[in-house]
C-alpha atoms as a PDB file:
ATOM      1  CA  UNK A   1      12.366  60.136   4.698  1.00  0.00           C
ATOM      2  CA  UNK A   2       9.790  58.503   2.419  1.00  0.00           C
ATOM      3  CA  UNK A   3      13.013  58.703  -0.185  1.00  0.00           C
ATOM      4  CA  UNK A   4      14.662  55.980   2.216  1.00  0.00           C
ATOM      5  CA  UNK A   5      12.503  53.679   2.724  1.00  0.00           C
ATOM      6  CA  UNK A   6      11.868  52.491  -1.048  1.00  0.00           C
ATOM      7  CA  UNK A   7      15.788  51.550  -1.433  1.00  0.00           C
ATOM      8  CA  UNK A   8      15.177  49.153   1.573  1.00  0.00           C
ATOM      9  CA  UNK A   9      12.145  47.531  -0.117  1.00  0.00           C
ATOM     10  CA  UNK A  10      14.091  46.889  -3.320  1.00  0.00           C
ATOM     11  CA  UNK A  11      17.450  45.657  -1.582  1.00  0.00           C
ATOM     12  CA  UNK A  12      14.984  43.417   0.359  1.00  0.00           C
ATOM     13  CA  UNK A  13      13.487  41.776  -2.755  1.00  0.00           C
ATOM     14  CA  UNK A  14      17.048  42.220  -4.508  1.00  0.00           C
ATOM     15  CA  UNK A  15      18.558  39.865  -1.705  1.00  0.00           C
ATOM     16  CA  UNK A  16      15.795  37.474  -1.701  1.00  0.00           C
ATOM     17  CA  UNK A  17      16.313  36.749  -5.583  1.00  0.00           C
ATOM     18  CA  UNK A  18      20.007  36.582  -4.946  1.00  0.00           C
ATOM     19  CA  UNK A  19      19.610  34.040  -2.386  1.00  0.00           C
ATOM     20  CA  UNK A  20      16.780  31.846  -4.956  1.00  0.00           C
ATOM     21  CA  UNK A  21      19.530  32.463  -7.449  1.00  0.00           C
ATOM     22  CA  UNK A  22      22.120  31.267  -5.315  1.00  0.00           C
ATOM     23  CA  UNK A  23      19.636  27.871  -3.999  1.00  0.00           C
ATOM     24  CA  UNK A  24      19.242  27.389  -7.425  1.00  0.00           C
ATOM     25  CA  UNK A  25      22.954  27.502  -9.031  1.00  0.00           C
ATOM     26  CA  UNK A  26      24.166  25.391  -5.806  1.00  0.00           C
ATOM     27  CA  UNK A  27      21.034  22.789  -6.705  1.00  0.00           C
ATOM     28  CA  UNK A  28      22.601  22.354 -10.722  1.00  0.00           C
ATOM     29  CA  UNK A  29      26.322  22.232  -9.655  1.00  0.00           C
ATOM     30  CA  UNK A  30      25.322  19.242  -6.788  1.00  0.00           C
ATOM     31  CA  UNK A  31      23.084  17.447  -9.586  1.00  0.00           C
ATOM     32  CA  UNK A  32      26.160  18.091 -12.317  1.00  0.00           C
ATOM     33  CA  UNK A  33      28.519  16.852 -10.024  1.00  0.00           C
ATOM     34  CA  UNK A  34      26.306  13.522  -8.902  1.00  0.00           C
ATOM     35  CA  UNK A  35      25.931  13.409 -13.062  1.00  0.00           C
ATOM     36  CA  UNK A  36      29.856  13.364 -13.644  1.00  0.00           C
ATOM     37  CA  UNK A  37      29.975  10.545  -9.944  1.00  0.00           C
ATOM     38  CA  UNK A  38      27.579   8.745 -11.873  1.00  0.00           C
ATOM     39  CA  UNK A  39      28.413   8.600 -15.130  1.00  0.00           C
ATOM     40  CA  UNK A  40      31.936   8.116 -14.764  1.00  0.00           C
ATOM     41  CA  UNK A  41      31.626   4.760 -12.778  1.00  0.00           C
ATOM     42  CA  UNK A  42      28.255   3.435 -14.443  1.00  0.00           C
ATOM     43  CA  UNK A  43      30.555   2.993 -17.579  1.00  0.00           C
ATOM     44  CA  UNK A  44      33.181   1.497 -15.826  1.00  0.00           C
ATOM     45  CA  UNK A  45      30.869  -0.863 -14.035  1.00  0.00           C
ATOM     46  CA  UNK A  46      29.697  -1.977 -17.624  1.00  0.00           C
ATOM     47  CA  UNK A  47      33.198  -2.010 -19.475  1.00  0.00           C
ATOM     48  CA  UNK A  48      33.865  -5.722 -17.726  1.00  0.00           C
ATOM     49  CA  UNK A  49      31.882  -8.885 -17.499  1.00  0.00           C
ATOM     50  CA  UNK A  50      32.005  -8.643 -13.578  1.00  0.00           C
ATOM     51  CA  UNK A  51      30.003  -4.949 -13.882  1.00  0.00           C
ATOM     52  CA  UNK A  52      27.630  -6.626 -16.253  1.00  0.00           C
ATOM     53  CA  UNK A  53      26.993  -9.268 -14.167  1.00  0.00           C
ATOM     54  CA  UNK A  54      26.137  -7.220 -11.001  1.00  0.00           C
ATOM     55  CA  UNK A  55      24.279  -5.017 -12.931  1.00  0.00           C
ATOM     56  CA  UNK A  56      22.200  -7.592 -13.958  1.00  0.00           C
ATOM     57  CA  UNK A  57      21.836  -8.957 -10.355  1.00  0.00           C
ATOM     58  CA  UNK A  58      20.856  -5.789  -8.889  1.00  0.00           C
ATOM     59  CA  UNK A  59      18.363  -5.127 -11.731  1.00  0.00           C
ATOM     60  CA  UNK A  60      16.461  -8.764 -10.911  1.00  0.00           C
ATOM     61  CA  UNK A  61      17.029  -9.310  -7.214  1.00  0.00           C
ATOM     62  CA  UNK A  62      13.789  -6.044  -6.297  1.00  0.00           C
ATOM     63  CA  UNK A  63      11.741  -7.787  -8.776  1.00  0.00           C
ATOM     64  CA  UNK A  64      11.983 -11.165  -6.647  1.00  0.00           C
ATOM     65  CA  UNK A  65      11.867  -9.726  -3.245  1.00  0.00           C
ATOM     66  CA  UNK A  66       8.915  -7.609  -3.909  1.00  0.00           C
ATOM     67  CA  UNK A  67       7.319 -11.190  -5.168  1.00  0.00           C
ATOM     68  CA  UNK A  68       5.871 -11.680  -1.796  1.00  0.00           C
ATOM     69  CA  UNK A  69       1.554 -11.528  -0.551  1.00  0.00           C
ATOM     70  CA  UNK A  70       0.472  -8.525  -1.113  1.00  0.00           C
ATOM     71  CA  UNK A  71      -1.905  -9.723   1.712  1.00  0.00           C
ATOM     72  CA  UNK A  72       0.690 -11.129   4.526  1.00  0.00           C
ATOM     73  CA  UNK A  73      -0.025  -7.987   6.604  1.00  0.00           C
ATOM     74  CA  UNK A  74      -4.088  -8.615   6.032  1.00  0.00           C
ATOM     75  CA  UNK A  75      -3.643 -12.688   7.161  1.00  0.00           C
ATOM     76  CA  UNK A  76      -0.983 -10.928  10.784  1.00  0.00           C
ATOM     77  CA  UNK A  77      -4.084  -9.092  11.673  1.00  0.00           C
ATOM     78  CA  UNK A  78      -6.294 -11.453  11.052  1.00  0.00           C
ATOM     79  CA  UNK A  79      -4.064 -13.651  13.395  1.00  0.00           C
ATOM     80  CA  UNK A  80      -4.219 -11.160  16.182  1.00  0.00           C
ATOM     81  CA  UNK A  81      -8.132 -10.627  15.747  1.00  0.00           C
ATOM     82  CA  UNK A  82      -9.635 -13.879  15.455  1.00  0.00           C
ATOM     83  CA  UNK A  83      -9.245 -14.680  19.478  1.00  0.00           C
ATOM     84  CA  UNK A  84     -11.207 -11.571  20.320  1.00  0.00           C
ATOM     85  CA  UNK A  85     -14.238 -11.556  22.623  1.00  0.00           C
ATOM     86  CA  UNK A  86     -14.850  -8.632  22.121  1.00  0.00           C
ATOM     87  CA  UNK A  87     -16.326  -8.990  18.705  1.00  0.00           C
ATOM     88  CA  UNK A  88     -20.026 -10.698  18.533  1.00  0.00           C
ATOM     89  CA  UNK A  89     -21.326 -10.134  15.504  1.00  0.00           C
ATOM     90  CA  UNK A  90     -22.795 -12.162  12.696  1.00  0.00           C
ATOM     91  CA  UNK A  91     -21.535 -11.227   9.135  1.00  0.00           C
ATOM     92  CA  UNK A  92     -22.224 -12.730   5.224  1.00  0.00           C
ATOM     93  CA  UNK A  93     -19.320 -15.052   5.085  1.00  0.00           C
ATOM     94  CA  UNK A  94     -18.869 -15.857   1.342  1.00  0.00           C
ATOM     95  CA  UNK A  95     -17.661 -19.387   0.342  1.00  0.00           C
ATOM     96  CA  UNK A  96     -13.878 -20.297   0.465  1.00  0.00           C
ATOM     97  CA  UNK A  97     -14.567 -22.508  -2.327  1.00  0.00           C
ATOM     98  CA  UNK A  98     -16.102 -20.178  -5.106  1.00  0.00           C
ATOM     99  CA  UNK A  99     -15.237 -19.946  -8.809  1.00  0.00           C
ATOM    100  CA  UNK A 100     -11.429 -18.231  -9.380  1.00  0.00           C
ATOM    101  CA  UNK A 101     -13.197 -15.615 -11.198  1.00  0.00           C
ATOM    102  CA  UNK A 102     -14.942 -14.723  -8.450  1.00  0.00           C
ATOM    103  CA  UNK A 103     -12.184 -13.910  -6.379  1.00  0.00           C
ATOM    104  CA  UNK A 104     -12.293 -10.330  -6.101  1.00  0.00           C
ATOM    105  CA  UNK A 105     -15.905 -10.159  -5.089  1.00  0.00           C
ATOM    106  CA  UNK A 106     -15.713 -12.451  -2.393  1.00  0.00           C
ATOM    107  CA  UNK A 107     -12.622 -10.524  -1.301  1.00  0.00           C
ATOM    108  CA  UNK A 108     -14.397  -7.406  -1.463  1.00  0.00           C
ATOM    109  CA  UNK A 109     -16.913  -8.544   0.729  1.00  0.00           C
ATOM    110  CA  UNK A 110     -15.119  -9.761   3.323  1.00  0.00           C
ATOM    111  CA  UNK A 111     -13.717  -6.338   3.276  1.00  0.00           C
ATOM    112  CA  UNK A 112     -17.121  -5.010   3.451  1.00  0.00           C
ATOM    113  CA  UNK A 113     -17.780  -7.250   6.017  1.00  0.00           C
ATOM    114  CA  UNK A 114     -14.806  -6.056   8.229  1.00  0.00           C
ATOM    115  CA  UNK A 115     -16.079  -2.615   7.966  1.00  0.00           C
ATOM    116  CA  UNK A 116     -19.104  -3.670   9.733  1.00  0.00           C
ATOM    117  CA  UNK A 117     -17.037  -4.773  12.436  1.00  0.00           C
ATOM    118  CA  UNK A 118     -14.853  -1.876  12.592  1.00  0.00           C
ATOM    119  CA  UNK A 119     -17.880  -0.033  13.338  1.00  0.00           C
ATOM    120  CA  UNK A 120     -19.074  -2.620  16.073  1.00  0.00           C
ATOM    121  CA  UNK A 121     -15.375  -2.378  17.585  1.00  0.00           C
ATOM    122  CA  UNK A 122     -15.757   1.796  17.749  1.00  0.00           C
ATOM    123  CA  UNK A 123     -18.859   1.435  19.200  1.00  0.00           C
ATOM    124  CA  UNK A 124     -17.824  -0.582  21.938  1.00  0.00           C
ATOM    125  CA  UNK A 125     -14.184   0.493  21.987  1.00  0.00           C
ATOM    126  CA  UNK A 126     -13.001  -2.909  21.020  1.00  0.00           C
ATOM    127  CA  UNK A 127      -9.341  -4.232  21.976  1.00  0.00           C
ATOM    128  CA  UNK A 128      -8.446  -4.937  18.718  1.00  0.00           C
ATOM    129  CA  UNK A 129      -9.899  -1.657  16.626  1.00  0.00           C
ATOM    130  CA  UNK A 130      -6.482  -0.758  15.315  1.00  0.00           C
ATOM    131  CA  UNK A 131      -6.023  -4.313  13.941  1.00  0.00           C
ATOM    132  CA  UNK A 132      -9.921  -4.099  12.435  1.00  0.00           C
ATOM    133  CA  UNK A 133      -8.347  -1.194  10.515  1.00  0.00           C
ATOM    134  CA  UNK A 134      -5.336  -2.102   9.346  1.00  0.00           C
ATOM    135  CA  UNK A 135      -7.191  -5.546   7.755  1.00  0.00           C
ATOM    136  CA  UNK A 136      -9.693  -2.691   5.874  1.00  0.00           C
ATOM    137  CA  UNK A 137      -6.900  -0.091   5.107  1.00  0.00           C
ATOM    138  CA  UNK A 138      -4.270  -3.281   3.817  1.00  0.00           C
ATOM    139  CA  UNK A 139      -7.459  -5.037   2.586  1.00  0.00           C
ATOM    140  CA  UNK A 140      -8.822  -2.176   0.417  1.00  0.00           C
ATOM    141  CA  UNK A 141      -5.201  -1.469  -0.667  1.00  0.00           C
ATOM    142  CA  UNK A 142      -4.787  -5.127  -2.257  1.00  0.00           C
ATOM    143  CA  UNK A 143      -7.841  -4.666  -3.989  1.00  0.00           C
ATOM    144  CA  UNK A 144      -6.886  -1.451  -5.544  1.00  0.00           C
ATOM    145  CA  UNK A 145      -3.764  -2.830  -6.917  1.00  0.00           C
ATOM    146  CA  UNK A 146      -5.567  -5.584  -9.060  1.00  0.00           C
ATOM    147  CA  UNK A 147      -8.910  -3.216 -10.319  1.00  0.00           C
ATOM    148  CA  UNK A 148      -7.432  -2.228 -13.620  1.00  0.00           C
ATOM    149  CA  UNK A 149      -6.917  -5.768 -14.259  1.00  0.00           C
ATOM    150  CA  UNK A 150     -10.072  -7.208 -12.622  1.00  0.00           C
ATOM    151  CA  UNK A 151     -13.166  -8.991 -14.747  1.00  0.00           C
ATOM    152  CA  UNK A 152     -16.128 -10.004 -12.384  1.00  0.00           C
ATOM    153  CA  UNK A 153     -18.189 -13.018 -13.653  1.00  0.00           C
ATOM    154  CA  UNK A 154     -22.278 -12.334 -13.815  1.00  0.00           C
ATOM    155  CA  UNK A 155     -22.702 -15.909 -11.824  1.00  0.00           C
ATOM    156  CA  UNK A 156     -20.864 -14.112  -8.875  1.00  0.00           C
ATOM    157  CA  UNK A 157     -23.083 -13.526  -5.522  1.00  0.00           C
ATOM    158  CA  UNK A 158     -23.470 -10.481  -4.450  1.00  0.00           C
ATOM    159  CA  UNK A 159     -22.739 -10.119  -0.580  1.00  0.00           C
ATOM    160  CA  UNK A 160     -25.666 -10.153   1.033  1.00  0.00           C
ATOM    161  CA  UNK A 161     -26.284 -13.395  -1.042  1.00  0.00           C
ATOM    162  CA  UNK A 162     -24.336 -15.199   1.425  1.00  0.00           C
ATOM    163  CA  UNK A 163     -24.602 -17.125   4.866  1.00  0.00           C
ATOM    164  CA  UNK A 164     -24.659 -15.275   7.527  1.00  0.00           C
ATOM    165  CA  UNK A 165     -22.248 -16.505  10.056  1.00  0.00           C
ATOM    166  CA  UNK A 166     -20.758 -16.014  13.601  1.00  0.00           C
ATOM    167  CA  UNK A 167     -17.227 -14.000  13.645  1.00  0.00           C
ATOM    168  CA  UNK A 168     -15.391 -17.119  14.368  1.00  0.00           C
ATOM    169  CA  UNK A 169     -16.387 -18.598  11.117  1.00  0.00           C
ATOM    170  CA  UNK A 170     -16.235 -15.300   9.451  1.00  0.00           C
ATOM    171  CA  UNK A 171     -12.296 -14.942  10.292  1.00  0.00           C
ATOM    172  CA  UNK A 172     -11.834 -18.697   9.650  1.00  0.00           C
ATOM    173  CA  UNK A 173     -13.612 -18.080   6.244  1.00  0.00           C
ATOM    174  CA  UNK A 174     -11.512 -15.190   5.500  1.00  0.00           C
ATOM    175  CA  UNK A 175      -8.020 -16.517   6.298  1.00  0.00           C
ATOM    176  CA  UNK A 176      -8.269 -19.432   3.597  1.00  0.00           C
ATOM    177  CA  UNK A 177      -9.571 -17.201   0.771  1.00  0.00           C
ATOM    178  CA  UNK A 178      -6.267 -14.909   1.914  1.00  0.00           C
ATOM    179  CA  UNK A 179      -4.185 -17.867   2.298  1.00  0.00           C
ATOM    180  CA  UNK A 180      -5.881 -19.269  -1.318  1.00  0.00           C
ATOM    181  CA  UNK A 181      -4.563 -15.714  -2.682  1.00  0.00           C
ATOM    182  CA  UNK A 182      -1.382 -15.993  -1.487  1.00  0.00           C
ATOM    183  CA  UNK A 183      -0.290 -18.921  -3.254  1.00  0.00           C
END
C-alpha cells in the first residue's frame, strides 16, 4: 500500500513540470512567431520612402502629445474646489510673483498647504475631499518628476515665511503659479 502511493507523488510533480515545460515552449514559439510578424514587415516598412516616412511620424507624434501640463489635472481640481464652503481655513499663501528659481518651493508649499486642508476636509467630511486629494496626489506627483533636476535658491522663503491668507485667496494664489507653470 505504502508502495502505491509514492508513484502518485512523483507522477504528480512529473505532470506539473510537464505542464511548466509545456507554458514555457508555447511562451518561445508565440514570442518567435511575433519575432518572424515583426521582423518581416519592419523591413519592409523601411525598404521605401513611404515606410520611412511613417516611421518617422509615429516615432515624433508621442513625443508631442505627451507635451502637455503635467499639472492640467492639479488646475480641474482646483476648478471644482475653489467654490467650496465647506473649507474655512487660513493657509501661508506664497507669492505668485516670486523669483523662477523659486518655483519649486513655492509649489511645494502650496502642496503642503493643501494637505492641511485635506485634513480640515476629513475632519469635517468635506464635499470636495476626493478633489483635496487628487490636487496632493497629482500635486506631489509633478513635483517628483522635476526633483532630480531641481536647484533651490538660498533667498527662497520657507513656508511658514509667508502671508497667511483666507482659502479664497489661497486657491486664487495657487491657480496662477499652476497656470505660470503651465506655460
Amino acid at each position: 500500500m505504502l508502495g502505491t502511493a509514492q508513484p502518485t507523488r512523483n507522477s504528480a510533480r512529473a505532470l506539473s513540470r510537464l505542464e511548466s515545460q509545456k507554458t514555457h515552449l508555447k511562451t518561445i514559439c508565440l514570442q518567435y512567431q511575433l519575432y518572424l510578424l515583426l521582423n518581416s514587415h519592419f523591413f519592409c516598412l523601411l525598404k521605401n520612402e513611404r515606410g520611412l516616412i511613417i516611421f518617422f511620424l509615429c516615432a515624433y507624434v508621442p513625443k508631442t502629445a505627451a507635451g502637455h501640463c503635467k499639472w492640467a489635472e492639479v488646475l480641474e481640481d482646483l476648478e471644482q474646489i475653489k467654490t467650496s464652503k465647506d473649507i474655512d481655513v487660513s493657509l501661508y499663501t506664497a507669492d505668485t510673483d516670486e523669483d523662477v528659481k523659486c518655483q519649486e518651493p513655492v509649489i511645494r508649499c502650496f502642496l503642503l498647504e493643501t494637505k492641511v486642508i485635506l485634513q480640515e476636509c476629513l475632519i469635517k467630511n468635506c464635499s470636495k475631499t476626493q478633489d483635496v486629494l487628487n490636487i496632493w496626489k497629482n500635486g506631489n506627483a509633478g513635483l517628483e518628476i522635476n526633483k532630480l533636476n531641481s536647484t533651490t535658491s538660498a533667498k527662497c522663503k520657507e513656508c511658514e515665511e509667508y502671508e497667511e491668507k483666507n482659502f479664497t485667496e489661497f486657491i486664487q494664489s495657487f491657480v496662477k503659479v499652476i497656470q505660470k507653470e503651465c506655460k
